[in-house]
Structures are given as C-alpha cells and as structure tokens.
N, C-alpha and C. Protein backbone atom coordinates (compact mmCIF):
# COMPACT_ATOMS: atom_id res chain seq x y z
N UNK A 1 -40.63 -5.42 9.06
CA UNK A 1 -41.50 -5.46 7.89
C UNK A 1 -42.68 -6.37 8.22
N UNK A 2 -43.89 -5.74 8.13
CA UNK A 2 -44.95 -6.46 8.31
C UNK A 2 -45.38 -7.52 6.88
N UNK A 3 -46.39 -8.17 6.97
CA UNK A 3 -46.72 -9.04 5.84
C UNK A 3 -47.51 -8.30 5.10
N UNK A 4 -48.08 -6.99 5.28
CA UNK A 4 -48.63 -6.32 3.97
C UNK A 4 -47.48 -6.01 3.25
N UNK A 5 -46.96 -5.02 4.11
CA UNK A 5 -45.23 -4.47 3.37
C UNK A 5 -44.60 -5.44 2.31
N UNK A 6 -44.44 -6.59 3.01
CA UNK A 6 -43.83 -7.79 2.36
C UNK A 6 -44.05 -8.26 1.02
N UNK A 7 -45.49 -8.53 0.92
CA UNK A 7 -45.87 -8.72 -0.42
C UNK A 7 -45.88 -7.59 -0.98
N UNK A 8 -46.58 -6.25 -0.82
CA UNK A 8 -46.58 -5.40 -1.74
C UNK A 8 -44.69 -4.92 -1.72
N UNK A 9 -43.99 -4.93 -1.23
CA UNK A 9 -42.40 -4.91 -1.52
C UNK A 9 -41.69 -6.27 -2.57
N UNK A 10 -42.08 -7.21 -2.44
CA UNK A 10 -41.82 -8.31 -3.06
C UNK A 10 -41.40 -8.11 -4.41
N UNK A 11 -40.21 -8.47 -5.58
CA UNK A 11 -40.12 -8.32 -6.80
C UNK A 11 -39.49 -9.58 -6.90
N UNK A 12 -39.14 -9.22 -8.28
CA UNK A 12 -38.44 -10.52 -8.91
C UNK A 12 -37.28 -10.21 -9.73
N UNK A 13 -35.96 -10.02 -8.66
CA UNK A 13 -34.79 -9.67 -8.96
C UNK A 13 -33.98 -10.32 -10.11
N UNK A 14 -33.39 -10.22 -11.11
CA UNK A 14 -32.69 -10.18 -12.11
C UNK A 14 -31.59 -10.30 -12.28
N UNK A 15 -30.88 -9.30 -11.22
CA UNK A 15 -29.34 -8.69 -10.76
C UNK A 15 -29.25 -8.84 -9.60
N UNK A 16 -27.72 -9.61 -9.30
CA UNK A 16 -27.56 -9.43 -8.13
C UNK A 16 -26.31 -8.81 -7.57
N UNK A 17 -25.85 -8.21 -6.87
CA UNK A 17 -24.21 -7.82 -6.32
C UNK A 17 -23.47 -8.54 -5.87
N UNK A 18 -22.45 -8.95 -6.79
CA UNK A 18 -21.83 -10.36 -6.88
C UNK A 18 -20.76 -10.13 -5.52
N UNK A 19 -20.56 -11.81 -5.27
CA UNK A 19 -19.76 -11.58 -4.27
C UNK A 19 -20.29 -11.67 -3.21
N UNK A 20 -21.66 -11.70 -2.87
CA UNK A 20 -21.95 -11.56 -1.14
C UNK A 20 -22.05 -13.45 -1.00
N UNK A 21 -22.09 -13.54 0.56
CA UNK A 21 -21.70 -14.74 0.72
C UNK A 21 -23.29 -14.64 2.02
N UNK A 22 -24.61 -15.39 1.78
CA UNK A 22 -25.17 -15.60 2.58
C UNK A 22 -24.98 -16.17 3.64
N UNK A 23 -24.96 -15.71 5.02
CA UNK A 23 -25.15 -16.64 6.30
C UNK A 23 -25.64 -17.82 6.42
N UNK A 24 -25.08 -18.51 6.62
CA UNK A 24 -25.65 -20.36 6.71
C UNK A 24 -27.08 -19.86 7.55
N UNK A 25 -26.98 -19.16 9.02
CA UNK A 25 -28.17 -18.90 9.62
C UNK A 25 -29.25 -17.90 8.69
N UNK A 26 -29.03 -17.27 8.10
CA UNK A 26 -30.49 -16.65 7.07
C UNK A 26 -30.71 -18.14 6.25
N UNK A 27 -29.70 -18.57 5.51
CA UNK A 27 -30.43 -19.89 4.79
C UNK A 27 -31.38 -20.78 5.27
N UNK A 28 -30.90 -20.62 7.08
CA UNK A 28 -31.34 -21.96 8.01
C UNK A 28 -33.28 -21.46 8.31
N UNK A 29 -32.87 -19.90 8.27
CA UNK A 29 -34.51 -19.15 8.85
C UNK A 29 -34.83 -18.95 7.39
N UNK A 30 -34.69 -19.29 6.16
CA UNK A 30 -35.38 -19.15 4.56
C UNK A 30 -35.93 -20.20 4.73
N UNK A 31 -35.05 -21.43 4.87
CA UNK A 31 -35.42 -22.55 4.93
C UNK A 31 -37.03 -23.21 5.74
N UNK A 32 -36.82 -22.62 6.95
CA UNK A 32 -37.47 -23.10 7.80
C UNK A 32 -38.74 -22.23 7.90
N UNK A 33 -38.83 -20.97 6.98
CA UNK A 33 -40.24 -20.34 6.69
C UNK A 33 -40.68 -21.33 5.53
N UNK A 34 -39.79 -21.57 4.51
CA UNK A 34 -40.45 -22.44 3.60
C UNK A 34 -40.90 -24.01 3.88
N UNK A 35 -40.42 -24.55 5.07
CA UNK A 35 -40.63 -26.04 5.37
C UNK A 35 -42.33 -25.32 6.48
N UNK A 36 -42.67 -24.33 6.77
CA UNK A 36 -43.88 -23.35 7.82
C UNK A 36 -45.01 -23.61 6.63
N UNK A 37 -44.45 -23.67 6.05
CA UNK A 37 -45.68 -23.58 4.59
C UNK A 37 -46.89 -24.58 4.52
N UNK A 38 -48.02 -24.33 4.66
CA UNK A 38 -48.99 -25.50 4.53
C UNK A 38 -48.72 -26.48 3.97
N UNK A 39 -49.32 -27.93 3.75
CA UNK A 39 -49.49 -29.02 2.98
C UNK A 39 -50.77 -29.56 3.42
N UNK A 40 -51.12 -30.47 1.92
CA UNK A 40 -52.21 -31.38 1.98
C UNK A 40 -52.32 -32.24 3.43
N UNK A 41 -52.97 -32.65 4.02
CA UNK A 41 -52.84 -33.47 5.29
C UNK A 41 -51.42 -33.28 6.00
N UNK A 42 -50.35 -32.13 6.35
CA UNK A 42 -49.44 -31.98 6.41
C UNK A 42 -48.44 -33.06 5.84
N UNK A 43 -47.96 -33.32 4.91
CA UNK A 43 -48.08 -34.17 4.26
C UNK A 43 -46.26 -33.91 3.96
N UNK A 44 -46.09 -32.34 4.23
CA UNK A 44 -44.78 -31.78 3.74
C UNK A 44 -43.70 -32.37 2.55
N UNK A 45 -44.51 -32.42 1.57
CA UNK A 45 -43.69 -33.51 0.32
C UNK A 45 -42.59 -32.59 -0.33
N UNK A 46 -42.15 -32.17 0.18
CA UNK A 46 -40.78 -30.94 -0.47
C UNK A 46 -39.32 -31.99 0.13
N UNK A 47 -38.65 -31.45 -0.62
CA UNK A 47 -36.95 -31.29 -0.34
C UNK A 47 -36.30 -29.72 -0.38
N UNK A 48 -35.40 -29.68 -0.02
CA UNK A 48 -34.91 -28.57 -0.76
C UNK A 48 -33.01 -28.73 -0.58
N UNK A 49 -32.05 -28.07 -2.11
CA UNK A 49 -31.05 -27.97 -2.08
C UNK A 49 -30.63 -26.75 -2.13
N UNK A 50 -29.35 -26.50 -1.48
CA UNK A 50 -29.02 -25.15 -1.44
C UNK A 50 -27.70 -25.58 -2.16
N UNK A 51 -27.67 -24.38 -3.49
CA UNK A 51 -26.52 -24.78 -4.17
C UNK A 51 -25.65 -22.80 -4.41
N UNK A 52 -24.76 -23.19 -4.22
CA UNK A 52 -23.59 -21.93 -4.17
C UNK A 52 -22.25 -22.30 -4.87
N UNK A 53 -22.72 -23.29 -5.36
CA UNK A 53 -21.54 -23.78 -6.51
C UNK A 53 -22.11 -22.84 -7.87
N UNK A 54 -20.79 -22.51 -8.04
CA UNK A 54 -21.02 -21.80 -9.37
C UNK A 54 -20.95 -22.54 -10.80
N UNK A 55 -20.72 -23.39 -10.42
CA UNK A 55 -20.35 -24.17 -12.09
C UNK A 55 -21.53 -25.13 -12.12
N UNK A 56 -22.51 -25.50 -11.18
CA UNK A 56 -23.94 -26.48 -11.46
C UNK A 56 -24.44 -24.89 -11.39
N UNK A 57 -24.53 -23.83 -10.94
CA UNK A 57 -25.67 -22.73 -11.13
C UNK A 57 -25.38 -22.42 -12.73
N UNK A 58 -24.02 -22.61 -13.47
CA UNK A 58 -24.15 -22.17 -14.56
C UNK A 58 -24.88 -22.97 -15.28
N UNK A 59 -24.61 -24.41 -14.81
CA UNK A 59 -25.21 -25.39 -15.46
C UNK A 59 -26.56 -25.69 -15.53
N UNK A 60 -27.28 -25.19 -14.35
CA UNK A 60 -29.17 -24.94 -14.10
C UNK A 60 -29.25 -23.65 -15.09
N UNK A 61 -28.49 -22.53 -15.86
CA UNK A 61 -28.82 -21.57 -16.73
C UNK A 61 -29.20 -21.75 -17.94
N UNK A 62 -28.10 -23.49 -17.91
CA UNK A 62 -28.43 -24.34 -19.55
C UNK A 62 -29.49 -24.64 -19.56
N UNK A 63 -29.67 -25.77 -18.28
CA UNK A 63 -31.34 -26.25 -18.06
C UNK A 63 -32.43 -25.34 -18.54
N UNK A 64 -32.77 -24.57 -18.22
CA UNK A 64 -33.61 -23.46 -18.09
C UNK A 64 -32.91 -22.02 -18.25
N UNK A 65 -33.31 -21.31 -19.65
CA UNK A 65 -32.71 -20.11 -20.19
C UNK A 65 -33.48 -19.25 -19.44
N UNK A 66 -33.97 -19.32 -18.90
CA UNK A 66 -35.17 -18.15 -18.13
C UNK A 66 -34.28 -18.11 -16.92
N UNK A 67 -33.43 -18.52 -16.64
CA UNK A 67 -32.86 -18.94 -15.00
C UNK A 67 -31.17 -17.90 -15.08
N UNK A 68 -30.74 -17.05 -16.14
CA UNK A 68 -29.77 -16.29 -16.36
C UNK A 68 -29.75 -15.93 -15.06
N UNK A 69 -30.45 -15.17 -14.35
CA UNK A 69 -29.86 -14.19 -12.96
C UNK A 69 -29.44 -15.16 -12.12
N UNK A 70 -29.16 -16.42 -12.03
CA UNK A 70 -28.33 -17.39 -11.25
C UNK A 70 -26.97 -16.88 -11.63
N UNK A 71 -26.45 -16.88 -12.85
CA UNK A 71 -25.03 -16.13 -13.10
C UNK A 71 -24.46 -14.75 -11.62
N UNK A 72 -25.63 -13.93 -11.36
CA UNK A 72 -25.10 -13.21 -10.20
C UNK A 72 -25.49 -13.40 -9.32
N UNK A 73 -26.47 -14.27 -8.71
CA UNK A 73 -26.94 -14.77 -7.62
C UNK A 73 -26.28 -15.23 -6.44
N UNK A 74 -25.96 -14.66 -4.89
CA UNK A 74 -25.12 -15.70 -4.11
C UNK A 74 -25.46 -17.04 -3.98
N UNK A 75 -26.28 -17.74 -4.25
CA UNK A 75 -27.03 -18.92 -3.89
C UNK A 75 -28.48 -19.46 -4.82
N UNK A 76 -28.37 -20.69 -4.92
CA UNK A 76 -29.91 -20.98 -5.39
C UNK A 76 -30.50 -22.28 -4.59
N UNK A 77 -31.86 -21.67 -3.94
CA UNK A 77 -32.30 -22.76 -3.17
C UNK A 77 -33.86 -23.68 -4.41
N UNK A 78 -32.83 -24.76 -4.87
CA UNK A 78 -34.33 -25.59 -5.49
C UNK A 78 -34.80 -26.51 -4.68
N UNK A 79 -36.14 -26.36 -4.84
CA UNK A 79 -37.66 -26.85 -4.59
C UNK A 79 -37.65 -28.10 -5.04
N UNK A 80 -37.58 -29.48 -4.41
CA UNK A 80 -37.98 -30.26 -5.15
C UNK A 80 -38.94 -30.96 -4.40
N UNK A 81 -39.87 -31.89 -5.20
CA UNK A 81 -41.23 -32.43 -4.57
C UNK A 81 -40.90 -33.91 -4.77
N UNK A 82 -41.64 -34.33 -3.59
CA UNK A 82 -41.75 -35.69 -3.13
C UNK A 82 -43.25 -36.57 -3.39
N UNK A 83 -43.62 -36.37 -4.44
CA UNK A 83 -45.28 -36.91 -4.52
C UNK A 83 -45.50 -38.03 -3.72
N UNK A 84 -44.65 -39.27 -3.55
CA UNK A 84 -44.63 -40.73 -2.81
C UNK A 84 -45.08 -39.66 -1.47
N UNK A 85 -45.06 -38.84 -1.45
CA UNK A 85 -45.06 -38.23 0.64
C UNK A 85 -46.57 -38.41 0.45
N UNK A 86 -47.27 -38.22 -0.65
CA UNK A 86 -48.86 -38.36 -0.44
C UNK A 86 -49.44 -39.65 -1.24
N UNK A 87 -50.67 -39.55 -0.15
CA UNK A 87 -51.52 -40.54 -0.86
C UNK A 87 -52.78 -40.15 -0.49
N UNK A 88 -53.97 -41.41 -0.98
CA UNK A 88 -55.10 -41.02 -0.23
C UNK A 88 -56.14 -39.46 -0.27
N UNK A 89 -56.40 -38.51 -0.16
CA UNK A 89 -56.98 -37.59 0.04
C UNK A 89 -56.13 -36.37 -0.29
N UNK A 90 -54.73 -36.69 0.19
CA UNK A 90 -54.04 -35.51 -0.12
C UNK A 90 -53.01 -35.56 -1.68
N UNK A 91 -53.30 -37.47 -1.86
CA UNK A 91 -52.50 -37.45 -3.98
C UNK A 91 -52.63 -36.29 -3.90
N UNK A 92 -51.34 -35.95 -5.38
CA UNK A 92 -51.44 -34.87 -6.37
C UNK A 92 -52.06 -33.15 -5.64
N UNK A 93 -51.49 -32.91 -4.66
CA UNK A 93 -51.56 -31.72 -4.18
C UNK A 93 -50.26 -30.81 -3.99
N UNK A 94 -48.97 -31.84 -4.18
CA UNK A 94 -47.53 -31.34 -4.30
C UNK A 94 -47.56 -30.00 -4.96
N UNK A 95 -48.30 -30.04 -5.88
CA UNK A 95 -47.71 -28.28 -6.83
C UNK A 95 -48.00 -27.35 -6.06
N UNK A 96 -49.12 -27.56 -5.30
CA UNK A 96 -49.91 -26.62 -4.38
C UNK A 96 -48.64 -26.16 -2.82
N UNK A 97 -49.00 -26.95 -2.52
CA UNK A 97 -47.87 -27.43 -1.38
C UNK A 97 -46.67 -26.94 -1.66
N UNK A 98 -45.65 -27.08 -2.30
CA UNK A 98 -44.29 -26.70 -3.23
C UNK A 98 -44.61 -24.94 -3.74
N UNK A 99 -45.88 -24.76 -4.00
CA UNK A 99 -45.88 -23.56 -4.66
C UNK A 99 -45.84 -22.33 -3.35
N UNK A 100 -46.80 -23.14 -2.10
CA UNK A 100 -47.00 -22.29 -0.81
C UNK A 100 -45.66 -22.13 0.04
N UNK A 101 -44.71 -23.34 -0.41
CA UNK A 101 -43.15 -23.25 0.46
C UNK A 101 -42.32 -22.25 -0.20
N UNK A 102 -42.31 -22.34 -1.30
CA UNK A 102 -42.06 -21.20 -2.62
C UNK A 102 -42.14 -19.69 -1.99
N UNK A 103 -43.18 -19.58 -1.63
CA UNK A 103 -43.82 -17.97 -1.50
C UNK A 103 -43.09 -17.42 -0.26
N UNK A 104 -43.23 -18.58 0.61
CA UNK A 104 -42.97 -18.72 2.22
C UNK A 104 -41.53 -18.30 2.03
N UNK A 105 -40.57 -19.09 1.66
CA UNK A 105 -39.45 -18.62 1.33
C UNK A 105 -39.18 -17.54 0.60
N UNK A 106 -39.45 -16.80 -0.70
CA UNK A 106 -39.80 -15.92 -1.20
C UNK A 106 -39.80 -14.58 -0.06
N UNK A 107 -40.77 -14.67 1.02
CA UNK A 107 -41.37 -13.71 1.68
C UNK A 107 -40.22 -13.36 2.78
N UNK A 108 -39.61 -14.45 3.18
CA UNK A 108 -38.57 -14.32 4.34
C UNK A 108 -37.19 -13.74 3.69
N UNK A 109 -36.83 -14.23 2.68
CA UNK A 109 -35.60 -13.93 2.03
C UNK A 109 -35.60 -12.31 1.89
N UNK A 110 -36.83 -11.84 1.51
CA UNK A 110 -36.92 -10.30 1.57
C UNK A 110 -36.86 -9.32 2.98
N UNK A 111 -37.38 -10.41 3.81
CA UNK A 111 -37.79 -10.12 4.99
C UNK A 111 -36.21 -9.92 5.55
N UNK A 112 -35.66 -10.71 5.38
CA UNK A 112 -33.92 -10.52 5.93
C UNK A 112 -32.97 -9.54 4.87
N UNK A 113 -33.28 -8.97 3.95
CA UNK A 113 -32.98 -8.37 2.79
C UNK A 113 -32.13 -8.57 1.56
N UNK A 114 -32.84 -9.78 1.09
CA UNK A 114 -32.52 -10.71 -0.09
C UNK A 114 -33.09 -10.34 -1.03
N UNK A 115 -32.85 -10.57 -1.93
CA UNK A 115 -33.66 -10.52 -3.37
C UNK A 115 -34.19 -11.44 -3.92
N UNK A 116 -34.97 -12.04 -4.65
CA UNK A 116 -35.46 -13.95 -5.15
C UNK A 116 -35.72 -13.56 -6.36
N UNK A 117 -35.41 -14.46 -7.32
CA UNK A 117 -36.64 -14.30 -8.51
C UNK A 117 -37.03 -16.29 -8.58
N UNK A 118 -38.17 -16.56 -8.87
CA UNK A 118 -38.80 -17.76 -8.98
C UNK A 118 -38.50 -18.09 -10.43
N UNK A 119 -37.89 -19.36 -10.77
CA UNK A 119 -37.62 -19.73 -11.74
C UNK A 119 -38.23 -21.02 -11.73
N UNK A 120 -39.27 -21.49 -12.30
CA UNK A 120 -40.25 -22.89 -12.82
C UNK A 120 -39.29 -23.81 -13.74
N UNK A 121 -39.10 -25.22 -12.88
CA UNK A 121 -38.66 -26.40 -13.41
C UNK A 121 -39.73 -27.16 -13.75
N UNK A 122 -40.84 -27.60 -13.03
CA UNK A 122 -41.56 -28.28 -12.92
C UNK A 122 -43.02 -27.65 -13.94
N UNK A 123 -43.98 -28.02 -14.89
CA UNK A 123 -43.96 -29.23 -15.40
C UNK A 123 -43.23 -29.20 -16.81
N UNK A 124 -42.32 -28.32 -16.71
CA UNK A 124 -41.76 -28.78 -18.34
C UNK A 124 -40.32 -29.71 -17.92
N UNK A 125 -40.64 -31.20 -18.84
CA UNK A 125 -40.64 -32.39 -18.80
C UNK A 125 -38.58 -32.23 -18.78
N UNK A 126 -38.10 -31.52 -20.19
CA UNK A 126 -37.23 -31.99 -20.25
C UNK A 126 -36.19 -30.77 -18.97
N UNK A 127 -36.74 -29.58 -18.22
CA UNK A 127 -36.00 -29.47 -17.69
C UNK A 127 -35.92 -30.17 -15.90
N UNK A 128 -36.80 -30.76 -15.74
CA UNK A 128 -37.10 -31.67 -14.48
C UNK A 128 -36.26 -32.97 -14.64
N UNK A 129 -36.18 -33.46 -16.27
CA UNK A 129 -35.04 -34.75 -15.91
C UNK A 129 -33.95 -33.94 -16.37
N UNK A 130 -33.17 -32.93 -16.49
CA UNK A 130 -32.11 -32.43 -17.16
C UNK A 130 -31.41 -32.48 -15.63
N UNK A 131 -32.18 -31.73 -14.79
CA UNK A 131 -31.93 -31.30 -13.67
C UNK A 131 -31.72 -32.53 -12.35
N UNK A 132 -32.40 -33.49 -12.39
CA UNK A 132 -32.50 -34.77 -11.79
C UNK A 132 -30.84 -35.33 -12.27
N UNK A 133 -30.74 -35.47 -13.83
CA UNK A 133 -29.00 -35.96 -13.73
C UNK A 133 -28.29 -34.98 -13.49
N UNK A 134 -28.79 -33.86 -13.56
CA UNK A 134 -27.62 -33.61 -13.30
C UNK A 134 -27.08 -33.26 -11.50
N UNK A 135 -28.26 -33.48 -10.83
CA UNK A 135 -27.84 -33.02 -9.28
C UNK A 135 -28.46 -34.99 -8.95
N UNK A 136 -28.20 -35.85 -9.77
CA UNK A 136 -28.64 -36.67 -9.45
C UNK A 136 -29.65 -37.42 -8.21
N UNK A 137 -30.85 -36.87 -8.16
CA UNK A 137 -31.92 -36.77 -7.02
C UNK A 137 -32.60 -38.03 -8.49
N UNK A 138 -33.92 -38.15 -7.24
CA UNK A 138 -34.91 -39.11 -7.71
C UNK A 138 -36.30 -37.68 -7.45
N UNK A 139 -36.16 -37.05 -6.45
CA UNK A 139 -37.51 -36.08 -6.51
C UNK A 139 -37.50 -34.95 -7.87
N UNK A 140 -38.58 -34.39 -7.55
CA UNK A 140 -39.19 -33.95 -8.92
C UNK A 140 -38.56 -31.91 -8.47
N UNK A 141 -37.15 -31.87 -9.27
CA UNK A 141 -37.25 -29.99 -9.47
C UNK A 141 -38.76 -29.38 -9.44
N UNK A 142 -39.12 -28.76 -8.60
CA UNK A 142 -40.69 -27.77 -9.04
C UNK A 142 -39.81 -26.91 -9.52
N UNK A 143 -39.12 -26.17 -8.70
CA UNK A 143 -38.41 -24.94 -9.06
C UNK A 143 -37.39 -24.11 -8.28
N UNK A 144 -36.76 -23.55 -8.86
CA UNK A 144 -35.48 -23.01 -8.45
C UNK A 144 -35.07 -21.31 -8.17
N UNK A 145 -35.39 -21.42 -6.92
CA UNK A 145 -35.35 -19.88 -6.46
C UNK A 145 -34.14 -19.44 -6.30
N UNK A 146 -33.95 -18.07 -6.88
CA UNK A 146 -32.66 -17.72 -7.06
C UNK A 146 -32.07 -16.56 -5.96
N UNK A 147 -31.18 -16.18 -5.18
CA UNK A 147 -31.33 -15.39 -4.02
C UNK A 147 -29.57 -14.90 -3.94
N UNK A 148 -30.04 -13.54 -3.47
CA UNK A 148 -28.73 -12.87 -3.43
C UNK A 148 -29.51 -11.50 -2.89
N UNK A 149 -28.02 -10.48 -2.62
CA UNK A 149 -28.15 -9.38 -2.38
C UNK A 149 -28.86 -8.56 -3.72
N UNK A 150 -29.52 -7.98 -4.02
CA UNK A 150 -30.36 -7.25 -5.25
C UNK A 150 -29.25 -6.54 -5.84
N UNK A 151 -29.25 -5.87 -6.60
CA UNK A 151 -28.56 -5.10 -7.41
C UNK A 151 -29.17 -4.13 -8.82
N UNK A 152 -30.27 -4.01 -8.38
CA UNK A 152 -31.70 -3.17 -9.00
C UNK A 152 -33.00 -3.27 -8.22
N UNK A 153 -34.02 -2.36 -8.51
CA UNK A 153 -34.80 -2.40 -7.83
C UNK A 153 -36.03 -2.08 -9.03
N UNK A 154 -36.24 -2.89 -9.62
CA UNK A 154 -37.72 -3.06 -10.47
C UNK A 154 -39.13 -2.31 -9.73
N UNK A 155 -39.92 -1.61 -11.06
CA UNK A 155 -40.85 -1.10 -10.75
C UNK A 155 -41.96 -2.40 -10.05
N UNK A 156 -42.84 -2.09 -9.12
CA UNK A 156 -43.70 -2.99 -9.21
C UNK A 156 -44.78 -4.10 -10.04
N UNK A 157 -44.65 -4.83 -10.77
CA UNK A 157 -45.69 -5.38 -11.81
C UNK A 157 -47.10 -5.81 -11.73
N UNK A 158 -47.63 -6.24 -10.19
CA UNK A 158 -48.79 -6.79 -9.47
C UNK A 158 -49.58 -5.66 -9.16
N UNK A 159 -50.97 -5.90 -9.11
CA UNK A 159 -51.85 -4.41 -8.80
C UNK A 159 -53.10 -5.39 -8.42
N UNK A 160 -53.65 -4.41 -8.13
CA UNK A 160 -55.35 -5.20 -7.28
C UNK A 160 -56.50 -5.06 -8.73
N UNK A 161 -56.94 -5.76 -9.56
CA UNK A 161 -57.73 -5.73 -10.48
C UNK A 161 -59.04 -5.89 -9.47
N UNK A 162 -60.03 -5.46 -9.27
CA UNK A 162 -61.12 -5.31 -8.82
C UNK A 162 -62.06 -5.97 -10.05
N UNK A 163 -62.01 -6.08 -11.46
CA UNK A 163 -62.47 -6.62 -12.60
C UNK A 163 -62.15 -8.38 -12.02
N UNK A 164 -61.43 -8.75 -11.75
CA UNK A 164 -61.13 -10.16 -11.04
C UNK A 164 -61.92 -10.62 -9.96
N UNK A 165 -62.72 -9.93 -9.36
CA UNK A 165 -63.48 -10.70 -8.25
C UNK A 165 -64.63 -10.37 -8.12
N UNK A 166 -65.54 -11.59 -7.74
CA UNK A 166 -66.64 -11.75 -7.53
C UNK A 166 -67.55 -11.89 -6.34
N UNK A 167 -68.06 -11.71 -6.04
CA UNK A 167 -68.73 -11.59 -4.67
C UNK A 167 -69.69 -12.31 -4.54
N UNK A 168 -70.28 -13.63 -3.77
CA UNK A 168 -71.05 -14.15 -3.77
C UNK A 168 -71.66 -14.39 -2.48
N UNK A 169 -72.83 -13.23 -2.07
CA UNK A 169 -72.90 -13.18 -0.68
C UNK A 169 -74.52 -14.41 -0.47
C-alpha cells in the first residue's frame, strides 16, 4: 500500500472482531511510525501506553463516551504529551507534534491491516485529569487511538473541496 492508497483507504472504525490478539511486533512498527513523526525542534514530547486490559479500556469508555468502540477493540494505544520536552522556540507546539504521531500511527496500523478510530482526550479538561488518575501518569492524555481487526467497513467521509483553497502565486 502506497501513501496515496493509505490515506484515501483510511476510516474511522467503530467495530471491531473481538478476540484478535495484536503482535507485540506490529505494536513495536505502530509505535515506531508514530515516535517517525515530526516535532518542534525534534523535541519528540509524546509518551505512549499500550493498554489491552479490558477493564481500564472499559473504564477510558466512562472517561470519554465518544470512546465506545474500545469495548471491541484488541488494544488502545494513548497519546500522551510531555510539554516540559519543550521550551524556547519550540513551547506549546505539543498538539501539533502529538497530532502528526497520531496520523503516523493511524497510517501504519492500516498499513499492517488494522483498523483505528481517533478518540480526543486532550483539551477537554475533565477527561485529561479523569484519565491521569486513573492510569496514574503526570503527562497530558492528547488522545486515545483505538485499534483492532475492523469488523465493518464505512463509506468514505473526506473528499477534496477545491472551494477550500487558495492560490497565491
């Protein structure tokens, strides 16, 4: 699969076919496309947890009601950000940074034939400290990607608006 394929294949799975058990090595190559991901002054202010416990994934569903397809998900890898990693020129560029490791991962998980849907912790307040006690970290949840074998296949939602861009030669 090339990187056009990729994105225009890309969805945001819902359902997953319960029961599959990801390879530690696909986690290790998800992982390591999402740590490939640009940063401010390479600055790499991410963490990330890989959780396959089922009873904190039920418990990230409380956190965040938008986050249900964790219920069939084999795994959820959250995003969390390290702002202390910057200073200087590159401050406050974490969302950016976190959002590009996001995609990166996103893109590979499909690429090995996973499913993701992106679920946003970060900036709503009370599910970033809900989530902090309860996986007791000090970094900041951005967000919590959810990954498994698919178990539907959604129409596409993204299209090229040509009304969106401007040309400034």
């Amino acid at each position: 699969m090339n990187v056009t394929e990729a994105i225009r294949a890309r969805r945001s799975i819902r359902k997953y076919k319960k029961g599959t058990v990801i390879p530690k090595e696909h986690i290790e190559l998800i992982l390591e496309a999402a740590m490939m991901a640009p940063s401010a002054g390479n600055t790499r202010p991410w963490e990330f947890i890989v959780i396959e416990n089922r009873g904190i994934l039920q418990k990230l569903t409380e956190i965040n009601p938008y986050s249900r397809m964790l219920n069939t998900a084999s795994a959820a890898i959250l995003i969390c950000a390290r702002p202390e990693l910057q200073s200087g020129i590159c401050d406050g560029f974490w969302p950016q940074d976190c959002g590009a490791a996001a995609e990166n991962l996103i893109l590979q998980a499909l690429e090995l034939g996973y499913g993701t849907c992106w679920c946003g912790m970060y900036p709503i307040q009370h599910r970033v400290q809900k989530t902090q006690e309860l996986l007791k970290i000090t970094s900041v949840p951005y967000a919590v990607i959810a990954l498994g074998v698919p178990d539907q296949q959604p129409q596409a939602r993204g299209y090229y608006d040509p009304g969106r861009v401007s040309y400034i030669k």
